[in-house]
PDB file of N, CA and C in Angstrom:
ATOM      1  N   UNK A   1      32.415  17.806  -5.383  1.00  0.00           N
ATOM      2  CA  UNK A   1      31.569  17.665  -4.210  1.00  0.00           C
ATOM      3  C   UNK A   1      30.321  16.891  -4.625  1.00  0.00           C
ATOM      4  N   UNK A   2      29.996  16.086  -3.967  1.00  0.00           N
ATOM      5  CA  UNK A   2      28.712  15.147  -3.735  1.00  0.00           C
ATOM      6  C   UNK A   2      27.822  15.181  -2.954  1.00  0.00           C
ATOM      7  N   UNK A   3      26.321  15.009  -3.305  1.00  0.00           N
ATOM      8  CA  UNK A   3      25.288  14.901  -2.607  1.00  0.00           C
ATOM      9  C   UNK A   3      24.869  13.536  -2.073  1.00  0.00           C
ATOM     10  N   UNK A   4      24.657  13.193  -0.773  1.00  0.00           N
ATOM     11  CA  UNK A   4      23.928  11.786  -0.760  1.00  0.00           C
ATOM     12  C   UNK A   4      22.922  11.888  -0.448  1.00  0.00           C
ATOM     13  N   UNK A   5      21.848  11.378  -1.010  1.00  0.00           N
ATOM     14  CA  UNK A   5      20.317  11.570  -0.218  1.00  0.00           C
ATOM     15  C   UNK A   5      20.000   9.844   0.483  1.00  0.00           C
ATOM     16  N   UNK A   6      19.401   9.631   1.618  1.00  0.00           N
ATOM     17  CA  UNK A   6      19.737   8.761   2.187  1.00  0.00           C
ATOM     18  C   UNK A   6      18.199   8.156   2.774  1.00  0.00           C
ATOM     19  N   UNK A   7      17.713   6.981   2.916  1.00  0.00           N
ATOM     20  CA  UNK A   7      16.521   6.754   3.117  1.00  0.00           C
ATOM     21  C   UNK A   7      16.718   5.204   4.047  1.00  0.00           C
ATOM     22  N   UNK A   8      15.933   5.497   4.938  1.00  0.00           N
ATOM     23  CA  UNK A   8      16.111   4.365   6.011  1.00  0.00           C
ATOM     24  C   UNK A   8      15.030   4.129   6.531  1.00  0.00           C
ATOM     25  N   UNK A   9      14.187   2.921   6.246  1.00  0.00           N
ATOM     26  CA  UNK A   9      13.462   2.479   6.326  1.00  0.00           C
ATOM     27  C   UNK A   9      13.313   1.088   7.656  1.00  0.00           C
ATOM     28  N   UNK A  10      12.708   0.724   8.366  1.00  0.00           N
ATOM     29  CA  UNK A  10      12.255  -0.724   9.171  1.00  0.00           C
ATOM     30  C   UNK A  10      12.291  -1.825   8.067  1.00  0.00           C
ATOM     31  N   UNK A  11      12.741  -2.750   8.293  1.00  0.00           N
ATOM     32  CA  UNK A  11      12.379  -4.069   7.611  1.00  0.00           C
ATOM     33  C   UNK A  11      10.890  -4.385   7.142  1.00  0.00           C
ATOM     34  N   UNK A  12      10.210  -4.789   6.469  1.00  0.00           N
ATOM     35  CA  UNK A  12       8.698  -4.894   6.318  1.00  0.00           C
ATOM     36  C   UNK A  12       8.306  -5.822   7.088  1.00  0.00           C
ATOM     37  N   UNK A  13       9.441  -6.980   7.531  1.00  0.00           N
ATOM     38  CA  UNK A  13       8.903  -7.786   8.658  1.00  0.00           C
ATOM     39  C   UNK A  13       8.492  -7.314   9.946  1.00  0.00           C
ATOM     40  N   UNK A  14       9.532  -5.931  10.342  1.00  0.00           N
ATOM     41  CA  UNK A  14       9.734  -5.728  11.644  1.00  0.00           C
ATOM     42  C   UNK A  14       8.501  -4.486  11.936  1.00  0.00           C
ATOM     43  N   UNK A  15       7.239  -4.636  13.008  1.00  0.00           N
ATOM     44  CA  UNK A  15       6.236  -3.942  13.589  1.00  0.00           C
ATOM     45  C   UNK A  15       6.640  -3.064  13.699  1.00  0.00           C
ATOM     46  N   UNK A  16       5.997  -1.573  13.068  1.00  0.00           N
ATOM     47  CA  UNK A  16       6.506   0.002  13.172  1.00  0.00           C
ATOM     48  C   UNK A  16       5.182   0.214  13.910  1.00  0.00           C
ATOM     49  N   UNK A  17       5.596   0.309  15.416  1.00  0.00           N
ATOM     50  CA  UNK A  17       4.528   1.067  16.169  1.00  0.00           C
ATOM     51  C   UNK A  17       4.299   2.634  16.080  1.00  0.00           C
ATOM     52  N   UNK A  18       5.395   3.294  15.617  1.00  0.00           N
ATOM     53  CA  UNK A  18       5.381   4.766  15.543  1.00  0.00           C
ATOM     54  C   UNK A  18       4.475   4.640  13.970  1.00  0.00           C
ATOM     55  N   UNK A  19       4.282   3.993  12.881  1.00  0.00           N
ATOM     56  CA  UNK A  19       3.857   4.096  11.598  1.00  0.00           C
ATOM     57  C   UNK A  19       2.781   3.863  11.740  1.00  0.00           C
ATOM     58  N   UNK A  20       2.085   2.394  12.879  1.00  0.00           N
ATOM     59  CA  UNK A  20       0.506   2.143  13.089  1.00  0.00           C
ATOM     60  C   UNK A  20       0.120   3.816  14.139  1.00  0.00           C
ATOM     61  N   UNK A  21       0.007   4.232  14.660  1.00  0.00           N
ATOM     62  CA  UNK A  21       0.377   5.369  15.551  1.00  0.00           C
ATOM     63  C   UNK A  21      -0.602   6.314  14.581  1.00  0.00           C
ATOM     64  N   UNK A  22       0.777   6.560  13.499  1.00  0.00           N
ATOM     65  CA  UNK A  22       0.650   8.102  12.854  1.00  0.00           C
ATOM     66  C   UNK A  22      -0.466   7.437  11.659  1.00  0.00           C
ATOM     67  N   UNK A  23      -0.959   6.018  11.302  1.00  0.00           N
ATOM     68  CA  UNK A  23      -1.809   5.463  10.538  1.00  0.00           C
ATOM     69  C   UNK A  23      -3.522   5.590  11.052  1.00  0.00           C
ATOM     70  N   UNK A  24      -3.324   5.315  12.457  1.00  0.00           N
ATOM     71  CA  UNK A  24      -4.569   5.891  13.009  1.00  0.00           C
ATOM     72  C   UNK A  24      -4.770   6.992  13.069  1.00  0.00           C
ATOM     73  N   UNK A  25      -4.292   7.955  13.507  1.00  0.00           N
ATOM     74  CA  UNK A  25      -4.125   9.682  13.569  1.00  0.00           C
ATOM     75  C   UNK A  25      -4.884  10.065  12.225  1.00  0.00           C
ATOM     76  N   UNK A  26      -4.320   9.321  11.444  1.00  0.00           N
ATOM     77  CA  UNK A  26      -4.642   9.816   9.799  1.00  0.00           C
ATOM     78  C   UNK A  26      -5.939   9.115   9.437  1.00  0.00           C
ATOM     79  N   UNK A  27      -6.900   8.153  10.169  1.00  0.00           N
ATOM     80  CA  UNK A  27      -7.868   7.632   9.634  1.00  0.00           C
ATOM     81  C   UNK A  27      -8.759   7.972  10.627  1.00  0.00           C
ATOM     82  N   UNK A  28      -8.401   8.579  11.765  1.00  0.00           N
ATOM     83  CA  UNK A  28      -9.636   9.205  12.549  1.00  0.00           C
ATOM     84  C   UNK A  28      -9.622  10.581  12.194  1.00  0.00           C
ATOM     85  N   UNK A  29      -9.062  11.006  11.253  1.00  0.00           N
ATOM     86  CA  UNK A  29      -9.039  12.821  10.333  1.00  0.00           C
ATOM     87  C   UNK A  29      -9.935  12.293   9.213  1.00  0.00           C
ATOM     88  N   UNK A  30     -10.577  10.801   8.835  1.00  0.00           N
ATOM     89  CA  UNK A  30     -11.344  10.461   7.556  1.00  0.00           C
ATOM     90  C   UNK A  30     -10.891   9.869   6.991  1.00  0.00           C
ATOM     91  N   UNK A  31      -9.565   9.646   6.675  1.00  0.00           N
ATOM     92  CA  UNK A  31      -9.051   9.283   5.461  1.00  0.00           C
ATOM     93  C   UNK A  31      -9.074   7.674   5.560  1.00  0.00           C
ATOM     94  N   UNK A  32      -9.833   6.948   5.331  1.00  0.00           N
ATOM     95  CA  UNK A  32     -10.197   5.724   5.599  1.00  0.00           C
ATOM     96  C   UNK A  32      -9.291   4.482   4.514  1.00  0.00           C
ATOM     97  N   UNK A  33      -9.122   5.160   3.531  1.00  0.00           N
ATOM     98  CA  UNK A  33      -8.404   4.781   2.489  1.00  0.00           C
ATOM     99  C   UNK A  33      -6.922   4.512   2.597  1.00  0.00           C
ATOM    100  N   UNK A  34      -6.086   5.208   3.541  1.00  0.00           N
ATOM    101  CA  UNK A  34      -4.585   5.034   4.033  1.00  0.00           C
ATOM    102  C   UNK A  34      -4.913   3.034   4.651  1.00  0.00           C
ATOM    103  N   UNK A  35      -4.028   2.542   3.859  1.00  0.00           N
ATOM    104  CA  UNK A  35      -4.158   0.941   4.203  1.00  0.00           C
ATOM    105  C   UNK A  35      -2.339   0.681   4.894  1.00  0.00           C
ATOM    106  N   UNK A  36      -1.630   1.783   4.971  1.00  0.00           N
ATOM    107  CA  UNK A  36      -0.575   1.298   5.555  1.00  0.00           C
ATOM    108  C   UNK A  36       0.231   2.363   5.641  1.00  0.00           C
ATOM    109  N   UNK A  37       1.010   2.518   6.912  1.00  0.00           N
ATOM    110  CA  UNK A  37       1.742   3.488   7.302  1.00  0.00           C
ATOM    111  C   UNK A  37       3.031   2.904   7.818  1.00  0.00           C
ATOM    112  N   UNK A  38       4.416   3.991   7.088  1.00  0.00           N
ATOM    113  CA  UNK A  38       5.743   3.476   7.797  1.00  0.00           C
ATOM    114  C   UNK A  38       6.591   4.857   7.914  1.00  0.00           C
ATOM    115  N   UNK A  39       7.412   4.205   8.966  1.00  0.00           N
ATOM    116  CA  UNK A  39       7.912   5.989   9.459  1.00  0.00           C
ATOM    117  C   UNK A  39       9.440   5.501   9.295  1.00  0.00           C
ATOM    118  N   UNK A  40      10.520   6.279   8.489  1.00  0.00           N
ATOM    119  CA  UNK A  40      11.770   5.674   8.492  1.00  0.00           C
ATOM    120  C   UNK A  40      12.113   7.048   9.030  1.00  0.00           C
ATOM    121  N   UNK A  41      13.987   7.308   8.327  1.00  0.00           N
ATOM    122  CA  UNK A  41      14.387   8.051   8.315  1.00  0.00           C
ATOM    123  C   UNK A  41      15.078   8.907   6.811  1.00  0.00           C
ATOM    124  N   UNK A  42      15.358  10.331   6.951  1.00  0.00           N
ATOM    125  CA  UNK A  42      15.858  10.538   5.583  1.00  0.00           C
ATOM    126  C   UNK A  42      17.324  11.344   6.204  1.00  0.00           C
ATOM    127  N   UNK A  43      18.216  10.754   5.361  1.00  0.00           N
ATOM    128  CA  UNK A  43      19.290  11.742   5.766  1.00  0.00           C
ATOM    129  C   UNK A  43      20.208  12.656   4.572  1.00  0.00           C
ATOM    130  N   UNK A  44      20.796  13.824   4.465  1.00  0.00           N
ATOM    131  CA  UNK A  44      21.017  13.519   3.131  1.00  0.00           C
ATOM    132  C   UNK A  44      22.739  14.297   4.103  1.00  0.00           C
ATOM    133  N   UNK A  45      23.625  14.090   3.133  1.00  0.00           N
ATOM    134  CA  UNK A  45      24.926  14.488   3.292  1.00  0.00           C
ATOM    135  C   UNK A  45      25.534  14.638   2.313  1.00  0.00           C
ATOM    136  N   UNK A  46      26.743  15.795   2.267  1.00  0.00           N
ATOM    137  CA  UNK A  46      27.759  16.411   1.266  1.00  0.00           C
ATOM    138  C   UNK A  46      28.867  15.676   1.413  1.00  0.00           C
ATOM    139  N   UNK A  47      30.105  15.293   0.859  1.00  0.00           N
ATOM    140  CA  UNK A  47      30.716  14.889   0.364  1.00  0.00           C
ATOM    141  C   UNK A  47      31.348  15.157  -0.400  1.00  0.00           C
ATOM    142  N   UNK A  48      32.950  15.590   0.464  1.00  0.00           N
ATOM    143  CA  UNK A  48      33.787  16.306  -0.477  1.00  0.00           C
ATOM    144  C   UNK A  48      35.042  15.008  -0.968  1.00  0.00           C
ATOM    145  N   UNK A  49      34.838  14.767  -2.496  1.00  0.00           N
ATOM    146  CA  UNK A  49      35.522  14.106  -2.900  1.00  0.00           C
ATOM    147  C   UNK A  49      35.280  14.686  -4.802  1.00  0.00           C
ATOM    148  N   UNK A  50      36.394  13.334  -5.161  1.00  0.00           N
ATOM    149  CA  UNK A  50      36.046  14.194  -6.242  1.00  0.00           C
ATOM    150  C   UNK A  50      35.367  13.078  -7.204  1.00  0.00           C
ATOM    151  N   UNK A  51      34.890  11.816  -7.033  1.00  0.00           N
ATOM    152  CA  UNK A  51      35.008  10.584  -7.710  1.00  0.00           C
ATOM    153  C   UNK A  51      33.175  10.232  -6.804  1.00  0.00           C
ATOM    154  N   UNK A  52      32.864   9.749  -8.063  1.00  0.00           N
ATOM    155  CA  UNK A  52      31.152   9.129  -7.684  1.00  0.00           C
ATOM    156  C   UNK A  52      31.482   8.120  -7.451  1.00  0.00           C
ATOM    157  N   UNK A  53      32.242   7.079  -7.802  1.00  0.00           N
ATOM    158  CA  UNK A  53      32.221   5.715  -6.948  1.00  0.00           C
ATOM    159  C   UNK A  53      32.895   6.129  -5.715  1.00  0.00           C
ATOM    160  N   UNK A  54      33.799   6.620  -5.639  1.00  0.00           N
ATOM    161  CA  UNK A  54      34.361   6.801  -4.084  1.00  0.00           C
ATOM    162  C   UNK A  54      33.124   7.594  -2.826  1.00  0.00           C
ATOM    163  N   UNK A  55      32.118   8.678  -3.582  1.00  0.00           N
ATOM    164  CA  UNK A  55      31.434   9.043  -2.703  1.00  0.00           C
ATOM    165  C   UNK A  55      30.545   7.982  -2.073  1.00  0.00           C
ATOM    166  N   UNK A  56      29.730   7.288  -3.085  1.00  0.00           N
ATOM    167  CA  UNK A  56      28.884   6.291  -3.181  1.00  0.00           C
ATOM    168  C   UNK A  56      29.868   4.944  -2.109  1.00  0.00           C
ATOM    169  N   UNK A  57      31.208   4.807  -2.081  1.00  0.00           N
ATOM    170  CA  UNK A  57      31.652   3.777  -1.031  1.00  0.00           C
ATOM    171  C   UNK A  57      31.521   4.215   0.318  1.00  0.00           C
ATOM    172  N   UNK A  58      31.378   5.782   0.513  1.00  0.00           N
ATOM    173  CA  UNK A  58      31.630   6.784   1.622  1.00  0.00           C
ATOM    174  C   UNK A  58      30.395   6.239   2.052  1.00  0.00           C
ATOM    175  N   UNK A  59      29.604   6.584   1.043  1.00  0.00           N
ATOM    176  CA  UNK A  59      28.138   6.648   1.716  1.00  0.00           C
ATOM    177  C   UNK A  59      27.011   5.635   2.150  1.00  0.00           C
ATOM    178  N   UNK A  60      27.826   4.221   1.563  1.00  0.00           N
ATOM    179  CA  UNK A  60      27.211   3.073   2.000  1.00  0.00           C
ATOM    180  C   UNK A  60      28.549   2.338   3.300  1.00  0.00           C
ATOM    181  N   UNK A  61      29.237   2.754   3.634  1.00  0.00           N
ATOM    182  CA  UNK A  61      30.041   2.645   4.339  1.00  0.00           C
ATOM    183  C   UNK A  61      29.239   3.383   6.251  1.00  0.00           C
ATOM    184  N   UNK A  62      28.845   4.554   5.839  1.00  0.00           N
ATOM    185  CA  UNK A  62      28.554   5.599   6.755  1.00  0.00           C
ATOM    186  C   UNK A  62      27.226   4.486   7.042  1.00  0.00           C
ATOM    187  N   UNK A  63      26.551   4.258   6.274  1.00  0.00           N
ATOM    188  CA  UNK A  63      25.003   3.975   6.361  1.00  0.00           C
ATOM    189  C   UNK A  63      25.087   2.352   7.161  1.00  0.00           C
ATOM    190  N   UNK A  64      26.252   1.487   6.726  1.00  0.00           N
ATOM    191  CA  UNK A  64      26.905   0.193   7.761  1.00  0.00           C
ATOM    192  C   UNK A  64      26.924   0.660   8.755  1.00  0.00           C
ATOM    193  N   UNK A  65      27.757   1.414   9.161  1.00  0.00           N
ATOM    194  CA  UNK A  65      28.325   1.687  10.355  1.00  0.00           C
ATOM    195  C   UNK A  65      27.382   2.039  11.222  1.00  0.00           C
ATOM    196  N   UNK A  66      26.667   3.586  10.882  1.00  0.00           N
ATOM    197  CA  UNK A  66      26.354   4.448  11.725  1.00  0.00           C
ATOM    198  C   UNK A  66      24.507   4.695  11.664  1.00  0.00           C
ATOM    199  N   UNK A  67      23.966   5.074  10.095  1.00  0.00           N
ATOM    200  CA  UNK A  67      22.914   5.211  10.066  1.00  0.00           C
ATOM    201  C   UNK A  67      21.677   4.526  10.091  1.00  0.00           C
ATOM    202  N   UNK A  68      22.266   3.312   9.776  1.00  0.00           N
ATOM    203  CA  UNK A  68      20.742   2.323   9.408  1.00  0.00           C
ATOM    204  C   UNK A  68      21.367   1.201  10.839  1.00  0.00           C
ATOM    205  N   UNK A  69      20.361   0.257  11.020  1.00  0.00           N
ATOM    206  CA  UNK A  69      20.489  -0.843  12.052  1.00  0.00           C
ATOM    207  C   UNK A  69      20.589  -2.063  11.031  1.00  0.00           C
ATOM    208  N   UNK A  70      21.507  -2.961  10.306  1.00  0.00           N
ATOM    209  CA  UNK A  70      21.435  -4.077   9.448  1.00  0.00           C
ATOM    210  C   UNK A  70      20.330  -5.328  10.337  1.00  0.00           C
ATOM    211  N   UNK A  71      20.457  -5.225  11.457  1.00  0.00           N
ATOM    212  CA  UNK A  71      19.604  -6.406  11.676  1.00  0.00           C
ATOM    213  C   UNK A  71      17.793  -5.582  11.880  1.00  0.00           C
ATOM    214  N   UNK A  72      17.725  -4.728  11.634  1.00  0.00           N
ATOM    215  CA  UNK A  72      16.090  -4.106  11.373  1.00  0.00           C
ATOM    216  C   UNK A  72      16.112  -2.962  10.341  1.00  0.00           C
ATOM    217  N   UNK A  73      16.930  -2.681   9.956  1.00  0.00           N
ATOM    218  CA  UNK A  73      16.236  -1.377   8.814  1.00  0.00           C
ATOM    219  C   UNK A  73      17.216  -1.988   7.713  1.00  0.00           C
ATOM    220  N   UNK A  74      16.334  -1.453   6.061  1.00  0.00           N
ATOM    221  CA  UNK A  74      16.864  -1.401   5.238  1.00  0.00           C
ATOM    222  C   UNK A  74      17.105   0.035   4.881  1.00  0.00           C
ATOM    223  N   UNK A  75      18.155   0.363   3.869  1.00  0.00           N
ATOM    224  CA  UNK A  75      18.287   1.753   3.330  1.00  0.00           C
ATOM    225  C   UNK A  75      18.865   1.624   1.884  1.00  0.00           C
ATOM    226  N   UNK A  76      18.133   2.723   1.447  1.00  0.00           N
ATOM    227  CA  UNK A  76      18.934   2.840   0.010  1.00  0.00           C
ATOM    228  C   UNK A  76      19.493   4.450  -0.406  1.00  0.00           C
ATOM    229  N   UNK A  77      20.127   4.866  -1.030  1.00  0.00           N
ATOM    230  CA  UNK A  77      20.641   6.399  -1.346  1.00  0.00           C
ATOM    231  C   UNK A  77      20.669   6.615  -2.690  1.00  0.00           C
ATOM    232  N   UNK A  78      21.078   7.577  -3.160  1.00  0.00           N
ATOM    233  CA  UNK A  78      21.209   8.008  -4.219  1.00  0.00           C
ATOM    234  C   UNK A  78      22.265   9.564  -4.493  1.00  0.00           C
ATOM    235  N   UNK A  79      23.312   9.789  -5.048  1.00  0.00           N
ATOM    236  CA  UNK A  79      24.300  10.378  -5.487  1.00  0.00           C
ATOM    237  C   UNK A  79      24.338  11.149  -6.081  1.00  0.00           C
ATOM    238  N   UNK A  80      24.863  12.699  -6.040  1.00  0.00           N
ATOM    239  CA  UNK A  80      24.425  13.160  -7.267  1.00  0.00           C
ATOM    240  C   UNK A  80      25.531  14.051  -6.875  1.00  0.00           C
ATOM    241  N   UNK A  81      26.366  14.379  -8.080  1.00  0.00           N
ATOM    242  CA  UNK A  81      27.584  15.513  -8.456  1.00  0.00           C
ATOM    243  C   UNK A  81      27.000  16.583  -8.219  1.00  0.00           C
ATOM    244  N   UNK A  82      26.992  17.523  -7.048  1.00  0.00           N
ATOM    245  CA  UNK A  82      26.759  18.630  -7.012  1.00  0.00           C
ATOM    246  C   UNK A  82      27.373  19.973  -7.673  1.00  0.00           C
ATOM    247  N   UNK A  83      28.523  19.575  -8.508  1.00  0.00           N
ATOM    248  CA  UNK A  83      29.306  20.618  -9.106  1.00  0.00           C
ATOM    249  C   UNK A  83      28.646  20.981 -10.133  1.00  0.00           C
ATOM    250  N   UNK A  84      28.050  19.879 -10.766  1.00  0.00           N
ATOM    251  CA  UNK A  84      27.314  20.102 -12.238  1.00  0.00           C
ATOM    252  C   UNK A  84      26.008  20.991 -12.161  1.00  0.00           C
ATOM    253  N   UNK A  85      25.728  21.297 -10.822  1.00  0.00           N
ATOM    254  CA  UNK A  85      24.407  21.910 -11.418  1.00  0.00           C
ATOM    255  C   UNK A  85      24.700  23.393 -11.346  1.00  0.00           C
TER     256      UNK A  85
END
């Protein structure tokens, strides 16, 4: 069994109005020093297989399809054998 932890981010080109939003929120509390705010997503999912490259095809497969938008978000994940711990 496999873990995917999953991170989905806006393009840096593409205007995150929800990130300028929660960037002001945070600099009228003081914090004057926050110079940039971005709001993605995190997803993480199990994965029953028994092979790390096969989970890792699962899971950039899922993230094409379904989780990220290719023409505005980037994403990256990371894998981890949950049996071993």
């Amino acid at each position: 069994m496999y873990s995917a932890k999953i991170k989905v981010t806006l393009r840096k080109s593409i205007l995150d109005p929800q990130g300028k939003a929660v960037e002001h929120s945070i600099q009228s509390l003081g914090y004057n020093n926050i110079l940039d705010t971005r709001i993605g997503k995190y997803i993480e999912l199990k994965i029953n297989t028994s092979s790390d490259e096969e989970a890792r095809i699962i899971t950039d497969e899922v993230c094409k399809k379904l989780l990220a938008n290719p023409v505005m978000e980037d994403y990256n994940f990371e894998v981890a054998n949950i049996n071993d711990k």
